[in-house]
Protein backbone atom coordinates (compact mmCIF):
# COMPACT_ATOMS: atom_id res chain seq x y z
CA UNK A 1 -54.89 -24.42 1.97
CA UNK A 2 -53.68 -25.55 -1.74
CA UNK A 3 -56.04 -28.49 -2.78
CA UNK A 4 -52.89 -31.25 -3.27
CA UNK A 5 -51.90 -30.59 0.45
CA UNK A 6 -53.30 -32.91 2.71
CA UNK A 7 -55.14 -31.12 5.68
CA UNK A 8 -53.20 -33.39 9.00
CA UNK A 9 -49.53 -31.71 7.19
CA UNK A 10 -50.72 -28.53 7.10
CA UNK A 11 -49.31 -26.62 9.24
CA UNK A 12 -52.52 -23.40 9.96
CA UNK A 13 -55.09 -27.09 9.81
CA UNK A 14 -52.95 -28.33 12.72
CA UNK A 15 -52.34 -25.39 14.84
CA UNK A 16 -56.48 -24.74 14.60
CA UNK A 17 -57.15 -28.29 15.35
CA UNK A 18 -54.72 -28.94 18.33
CA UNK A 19 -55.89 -25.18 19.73
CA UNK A 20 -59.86 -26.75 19.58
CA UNK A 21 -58.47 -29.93 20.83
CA UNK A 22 -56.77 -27.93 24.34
CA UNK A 23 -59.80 -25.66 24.51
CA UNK A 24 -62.56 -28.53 25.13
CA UNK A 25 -60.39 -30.33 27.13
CA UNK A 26 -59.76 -27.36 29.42
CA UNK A 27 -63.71 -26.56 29.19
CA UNK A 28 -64.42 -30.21 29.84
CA UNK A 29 -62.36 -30.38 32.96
CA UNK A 30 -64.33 -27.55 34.76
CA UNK A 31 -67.70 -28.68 33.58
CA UNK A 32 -70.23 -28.07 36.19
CA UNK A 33 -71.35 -31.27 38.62
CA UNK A 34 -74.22 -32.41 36.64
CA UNK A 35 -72.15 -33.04 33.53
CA UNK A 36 -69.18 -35.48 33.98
CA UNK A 37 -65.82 -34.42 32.73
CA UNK A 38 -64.38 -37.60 32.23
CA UNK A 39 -67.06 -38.42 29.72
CA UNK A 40 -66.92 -34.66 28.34
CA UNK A 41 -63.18 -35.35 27.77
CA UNK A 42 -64.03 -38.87 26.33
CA UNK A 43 -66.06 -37.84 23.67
CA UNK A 44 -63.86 -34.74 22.42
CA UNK A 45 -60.79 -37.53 22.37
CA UNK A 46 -62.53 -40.23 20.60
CA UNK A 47 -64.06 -37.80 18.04
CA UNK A 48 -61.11 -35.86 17.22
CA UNK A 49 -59.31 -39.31 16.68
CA UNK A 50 -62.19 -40.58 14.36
CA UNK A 51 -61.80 -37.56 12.05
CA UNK A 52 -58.08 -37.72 12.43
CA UNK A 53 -57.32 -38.74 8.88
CA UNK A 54 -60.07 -37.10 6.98
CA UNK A 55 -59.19 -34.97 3.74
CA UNK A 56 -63.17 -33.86 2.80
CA UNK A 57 -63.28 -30.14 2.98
CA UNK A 58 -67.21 -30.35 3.74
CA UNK A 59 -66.99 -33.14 6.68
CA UNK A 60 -63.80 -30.91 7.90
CA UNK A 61 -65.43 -27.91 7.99
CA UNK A 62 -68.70 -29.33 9.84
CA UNK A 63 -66.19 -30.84 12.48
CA UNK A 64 -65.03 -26.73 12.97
CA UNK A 65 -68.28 -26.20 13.06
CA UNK A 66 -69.52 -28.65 15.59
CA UNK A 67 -66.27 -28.32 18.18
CA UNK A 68 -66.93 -24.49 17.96
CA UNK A 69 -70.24 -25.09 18.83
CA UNK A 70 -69.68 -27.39 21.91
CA UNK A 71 -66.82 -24.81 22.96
CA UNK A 72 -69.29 -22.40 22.88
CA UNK A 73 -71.97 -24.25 24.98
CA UNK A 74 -68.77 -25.67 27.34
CA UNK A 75 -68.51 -21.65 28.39
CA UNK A 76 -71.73 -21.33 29.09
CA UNK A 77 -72.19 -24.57 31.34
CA UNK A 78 -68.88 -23.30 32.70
CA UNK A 79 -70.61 -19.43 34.02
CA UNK A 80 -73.47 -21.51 35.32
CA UNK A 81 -76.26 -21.15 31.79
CA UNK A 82 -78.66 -23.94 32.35
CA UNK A 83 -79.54 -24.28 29.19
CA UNK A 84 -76.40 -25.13 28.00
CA UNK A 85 -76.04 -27.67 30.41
CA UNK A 86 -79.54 -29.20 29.70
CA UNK A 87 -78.50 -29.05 26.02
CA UNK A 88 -75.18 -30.94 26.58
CA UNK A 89 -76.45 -33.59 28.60
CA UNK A 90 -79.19 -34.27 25.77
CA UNK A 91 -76.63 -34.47 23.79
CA UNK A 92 -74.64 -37.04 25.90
CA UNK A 93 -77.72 -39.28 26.39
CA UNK A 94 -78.04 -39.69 22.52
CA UNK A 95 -74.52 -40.29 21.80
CA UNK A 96 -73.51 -44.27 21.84
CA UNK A 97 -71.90 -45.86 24.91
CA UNK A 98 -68.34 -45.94 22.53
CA UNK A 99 -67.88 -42.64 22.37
CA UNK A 100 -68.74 -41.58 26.15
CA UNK A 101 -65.69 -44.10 27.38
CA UNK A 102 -61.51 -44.24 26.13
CA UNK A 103 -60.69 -47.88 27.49
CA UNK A 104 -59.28 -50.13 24.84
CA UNK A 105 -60.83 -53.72 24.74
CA UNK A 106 -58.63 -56.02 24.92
CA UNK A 107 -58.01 -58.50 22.31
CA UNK A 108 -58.48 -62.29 22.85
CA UNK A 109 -55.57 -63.82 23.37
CA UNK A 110 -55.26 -66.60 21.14
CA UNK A 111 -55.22 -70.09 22.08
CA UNK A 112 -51.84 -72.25 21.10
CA UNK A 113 -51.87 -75.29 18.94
CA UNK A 114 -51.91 -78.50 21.16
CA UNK A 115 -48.74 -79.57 19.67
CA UNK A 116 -47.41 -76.94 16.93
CA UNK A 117 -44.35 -77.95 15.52
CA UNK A 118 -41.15 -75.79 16.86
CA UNK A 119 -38.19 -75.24 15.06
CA UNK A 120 -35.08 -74.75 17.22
CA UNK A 121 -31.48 -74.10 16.54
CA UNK A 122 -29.49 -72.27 14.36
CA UNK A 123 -29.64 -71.04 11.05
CA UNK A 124 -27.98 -73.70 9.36
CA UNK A 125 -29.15 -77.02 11.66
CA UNK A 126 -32.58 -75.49 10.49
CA UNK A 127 -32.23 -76.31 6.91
CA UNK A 128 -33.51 -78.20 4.63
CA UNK A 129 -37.24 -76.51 6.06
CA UNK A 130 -39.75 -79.30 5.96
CA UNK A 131 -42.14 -79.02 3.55
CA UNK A 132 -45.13 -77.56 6.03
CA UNK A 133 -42.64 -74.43 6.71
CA UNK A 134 -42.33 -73.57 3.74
CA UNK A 135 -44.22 -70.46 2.37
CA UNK A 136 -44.05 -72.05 -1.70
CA UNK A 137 -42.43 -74.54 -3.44
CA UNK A 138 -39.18 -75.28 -2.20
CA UNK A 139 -36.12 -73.08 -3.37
CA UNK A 140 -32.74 -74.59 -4.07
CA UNK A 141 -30.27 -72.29 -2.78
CA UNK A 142 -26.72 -71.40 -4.17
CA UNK A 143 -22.97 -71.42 -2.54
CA UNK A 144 -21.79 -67.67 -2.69
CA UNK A 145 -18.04 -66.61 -1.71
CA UNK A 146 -18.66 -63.38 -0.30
CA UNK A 147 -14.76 -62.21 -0.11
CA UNK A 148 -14.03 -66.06 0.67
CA UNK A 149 -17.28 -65.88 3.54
CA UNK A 150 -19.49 -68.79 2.23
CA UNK A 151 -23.45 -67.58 2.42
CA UNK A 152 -26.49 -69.60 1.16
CA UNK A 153 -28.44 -66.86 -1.52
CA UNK A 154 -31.89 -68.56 -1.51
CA UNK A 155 -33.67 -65.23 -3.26
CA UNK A 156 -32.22 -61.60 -4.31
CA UNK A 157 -32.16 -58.76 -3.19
CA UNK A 158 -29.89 -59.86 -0.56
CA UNK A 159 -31.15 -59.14 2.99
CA UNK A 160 -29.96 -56.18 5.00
CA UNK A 161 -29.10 -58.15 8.37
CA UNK A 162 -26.49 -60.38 5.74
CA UNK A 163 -25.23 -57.32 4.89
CA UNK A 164 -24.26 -56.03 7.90
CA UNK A 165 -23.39 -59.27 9.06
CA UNK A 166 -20.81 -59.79 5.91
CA UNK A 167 -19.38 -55.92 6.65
CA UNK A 168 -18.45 -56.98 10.55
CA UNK A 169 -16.62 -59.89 9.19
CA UNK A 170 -15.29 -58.38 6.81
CA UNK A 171 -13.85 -55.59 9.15
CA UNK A 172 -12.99 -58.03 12.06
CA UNK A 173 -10.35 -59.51 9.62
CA UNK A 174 -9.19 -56.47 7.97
CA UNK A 175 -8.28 -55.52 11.65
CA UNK A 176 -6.25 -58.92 11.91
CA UNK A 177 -4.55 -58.23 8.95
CA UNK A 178 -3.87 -54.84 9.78
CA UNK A 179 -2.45 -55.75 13.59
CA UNK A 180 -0.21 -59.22 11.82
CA UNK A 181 1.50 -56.47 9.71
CA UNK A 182 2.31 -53.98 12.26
CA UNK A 183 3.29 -56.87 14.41
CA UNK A 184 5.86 -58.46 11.65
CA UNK A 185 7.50 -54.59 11.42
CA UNK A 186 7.44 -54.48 15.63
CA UNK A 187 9.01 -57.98 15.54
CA UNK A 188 12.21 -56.39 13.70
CA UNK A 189 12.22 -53.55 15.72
CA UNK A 190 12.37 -55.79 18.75
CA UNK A 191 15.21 -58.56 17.26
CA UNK A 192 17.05 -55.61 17.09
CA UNK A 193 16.79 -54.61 20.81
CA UNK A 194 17.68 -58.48 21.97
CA UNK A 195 20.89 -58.21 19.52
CA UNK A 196 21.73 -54.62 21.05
CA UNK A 197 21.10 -56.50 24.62
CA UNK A 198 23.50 -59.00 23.91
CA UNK A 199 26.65 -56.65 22.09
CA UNK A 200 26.16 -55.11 25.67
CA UNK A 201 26.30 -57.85 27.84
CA UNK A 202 29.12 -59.11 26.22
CA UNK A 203 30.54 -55.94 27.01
CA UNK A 204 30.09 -56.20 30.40
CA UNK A 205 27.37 -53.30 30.14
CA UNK A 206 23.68 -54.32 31.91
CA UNK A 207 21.18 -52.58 30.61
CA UNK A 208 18.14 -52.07 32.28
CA UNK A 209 15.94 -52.28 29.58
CA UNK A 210 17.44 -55.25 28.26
CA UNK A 211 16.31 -59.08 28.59
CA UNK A 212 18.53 -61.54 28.76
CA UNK A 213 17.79 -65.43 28.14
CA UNK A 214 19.00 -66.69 30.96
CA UNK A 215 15.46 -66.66 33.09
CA UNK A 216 14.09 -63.38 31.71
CA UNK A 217 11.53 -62.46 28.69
CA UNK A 218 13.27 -61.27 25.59
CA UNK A 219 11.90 -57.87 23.87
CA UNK A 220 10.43 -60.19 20.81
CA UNK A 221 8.36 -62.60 22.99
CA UNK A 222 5.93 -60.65 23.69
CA UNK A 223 5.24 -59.80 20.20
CA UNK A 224 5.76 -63.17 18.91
CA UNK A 225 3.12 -64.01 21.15
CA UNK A 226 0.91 -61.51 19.80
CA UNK A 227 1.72 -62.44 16.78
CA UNK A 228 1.24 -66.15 16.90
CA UNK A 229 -2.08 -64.87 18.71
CA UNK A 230 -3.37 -62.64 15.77
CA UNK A 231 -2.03 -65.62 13.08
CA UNK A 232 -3.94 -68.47 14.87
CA UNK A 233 -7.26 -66.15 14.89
CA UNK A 234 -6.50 -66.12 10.95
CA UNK A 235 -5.92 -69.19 10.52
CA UNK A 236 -9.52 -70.31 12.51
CA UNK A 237 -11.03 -68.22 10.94
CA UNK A 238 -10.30 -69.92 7.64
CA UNK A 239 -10.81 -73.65 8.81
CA UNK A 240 -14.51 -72.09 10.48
CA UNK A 241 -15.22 -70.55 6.79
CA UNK A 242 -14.18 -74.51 4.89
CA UNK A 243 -16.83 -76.08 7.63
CA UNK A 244 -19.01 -73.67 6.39
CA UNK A 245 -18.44 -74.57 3.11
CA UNK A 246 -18.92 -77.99 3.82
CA UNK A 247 -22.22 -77.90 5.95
CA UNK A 248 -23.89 -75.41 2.96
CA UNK A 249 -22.59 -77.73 0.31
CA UNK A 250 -24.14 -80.65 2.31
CA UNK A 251 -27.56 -78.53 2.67
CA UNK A 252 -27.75 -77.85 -1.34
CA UNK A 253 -27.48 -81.71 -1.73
CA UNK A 254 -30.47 -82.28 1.11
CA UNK A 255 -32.07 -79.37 -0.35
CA UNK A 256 -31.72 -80.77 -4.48
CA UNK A 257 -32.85 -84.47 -2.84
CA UNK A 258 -36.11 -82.91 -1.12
CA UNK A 259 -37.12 -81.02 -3.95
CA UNK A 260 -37.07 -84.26 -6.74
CA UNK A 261 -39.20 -85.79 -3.96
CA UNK A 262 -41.78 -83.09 -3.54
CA UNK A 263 -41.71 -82.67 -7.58
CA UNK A 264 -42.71 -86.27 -8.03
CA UNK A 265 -45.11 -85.98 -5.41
CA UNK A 266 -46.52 -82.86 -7.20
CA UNK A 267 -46.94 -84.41 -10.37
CA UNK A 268 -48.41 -87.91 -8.89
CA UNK A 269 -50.87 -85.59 -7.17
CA UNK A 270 -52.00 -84.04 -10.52
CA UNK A 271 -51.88 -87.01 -12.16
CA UNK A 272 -54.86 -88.65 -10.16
CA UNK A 273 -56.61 -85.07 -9.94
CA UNK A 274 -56.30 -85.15 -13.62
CA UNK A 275 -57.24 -89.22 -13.53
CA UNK A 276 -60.36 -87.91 -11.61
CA UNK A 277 -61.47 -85.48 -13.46
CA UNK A 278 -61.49 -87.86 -16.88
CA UNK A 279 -63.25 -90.15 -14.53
CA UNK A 280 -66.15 -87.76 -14.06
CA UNK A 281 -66.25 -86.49 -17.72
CA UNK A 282 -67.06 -90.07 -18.12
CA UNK A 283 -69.22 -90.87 -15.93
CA UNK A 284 -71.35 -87.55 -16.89
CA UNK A 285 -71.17 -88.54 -20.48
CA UNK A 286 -72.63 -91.88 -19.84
CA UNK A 287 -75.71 -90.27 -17.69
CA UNK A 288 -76.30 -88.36 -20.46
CA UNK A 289 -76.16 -91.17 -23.04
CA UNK A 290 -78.69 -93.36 -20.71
């Protein structure tokens, strides 16, 4: 095995391992009475997985060593050798109680705050953070037009669920567009049938295709409904991006506000640390002078 590979990716190092790995467990399974299996199978699990990661050539080849060993003895126990059974079940009897067993202790479950504070509702009713939320000083964030989609860019790169989130907009109204402009073309199309409609009625001719006003749809209504359907959507969507606009504008004012106040705070807080700290120079430099 070349020295830069890594033993647990190479491929010979895992075929050998997982072949020792089947062999005891089969072994282990048939163990005579006196020896328990589930403990047998234990220890072969709980040791393989403690030398999972090694890369030492020296503690990897002792491992070989040792599980060709214990295969060995396994096949003995197995044909009935005493000795190999006295020899295993020394062997269990010195190894610690962690090894012999594969349940998982469970983790304490930790104990909630008596009142933590919670922070509920959307993205934007969530902002300004309070101070305590924050992980460091507070970070003014800047209006962005994303293809006329207002977004608040607090820190770059820009995150990947934005991303995706900016792409399905985007492609939800390239789809509008897309639909208004065949729409506009069917709407011709369909003028066209009503005035063909009427040059027949007026000739007397009913056709069965045709509409006429009097109590029945015209060909165009239905896609001047669509239409007006698809132009509203637009249009929402437009007055929905302006109240964005507005709210994030609104935040970047809360957020400017907040972050004079914590600055001032900041720098009356060093102020009396520094205050304090002359006052002790002082007082040190009049113990000495006494």
């Amino acid at each position: 095995m070349p020295a830069f590979l890594a033993p647990h990716k190479s491929g010979v190092h895992r075929v050998t391992a997982i072949a020792l790995f089947r062999a005891l467990l089969t072994k282990c399974r048939a163990a005579p009475p006196p020896l328990k299996a589930s403990t047998l199978q234990a220890v072969v699990k709980n040791s393989f997985a403690k030398n999972r990661h090694v890369t030492s050539p020296h503690v990897l080849r002792n491992a070989f060593a040792g599980g060709y060993e214990a295969l060995n003895h396994l096949d003995a126990a197995v044909a009935g050798d005493k000795r190999s059974i006295s020899h295993l079940r020394n062997l269990l009897s010195r190894l610690p109680a962690r090894l012999k067993t594969t349940t998982v202790a469970r983790r304490p479950t930790p104990v909630p705050e008596a009142n933590p504070p919670v922070l509920q509702g959307t993205a934007l009713s969530l902002r300004p953070r309070p101070a305590f939320s924050l992980p460091s000083r507070r970070r003014i964030p800047v209006l962005v037009s994303a293809n006329k989609i207002p977004i608040l860019r607090f820190t770059k790169p820009q995150p990947a669920a934005l991303s995706h989130y900016l792409k399905s907009r985007l492609v939800d109204r390239q789809k509008r567009q897309d639909r208004k402009v065949a729409l506009e073309a069917q709407m011709e199309i369909a003028k066209g049938e009503d005035d063909w409609d009427r040059i027949l009625l007026a000739q007397g001719i009913a056709d069965e295709g045709g509409k006429s006003k009097r109590g029945k749809v015209l060909w165009s209504k239905e896609v001047n409904d669509s239409l007006r359907y698809t132009i509203n959507a637009i249009e929402a969507e437009g007055n929905k991006n302006r109240e964005m606009a507005e709210k994030m504008v609104a935040i970047i004012d809360k957020e400017k506000e907040l972050a004079e106040v914590e600055r001032k705070e900041r720098k009356r807080l060093k102020n009396e640390e520094r205050r304090k700290r002359k006052a002790e120079a002082l007082a040190k430099d009049e113990e000495r002078k006494a």
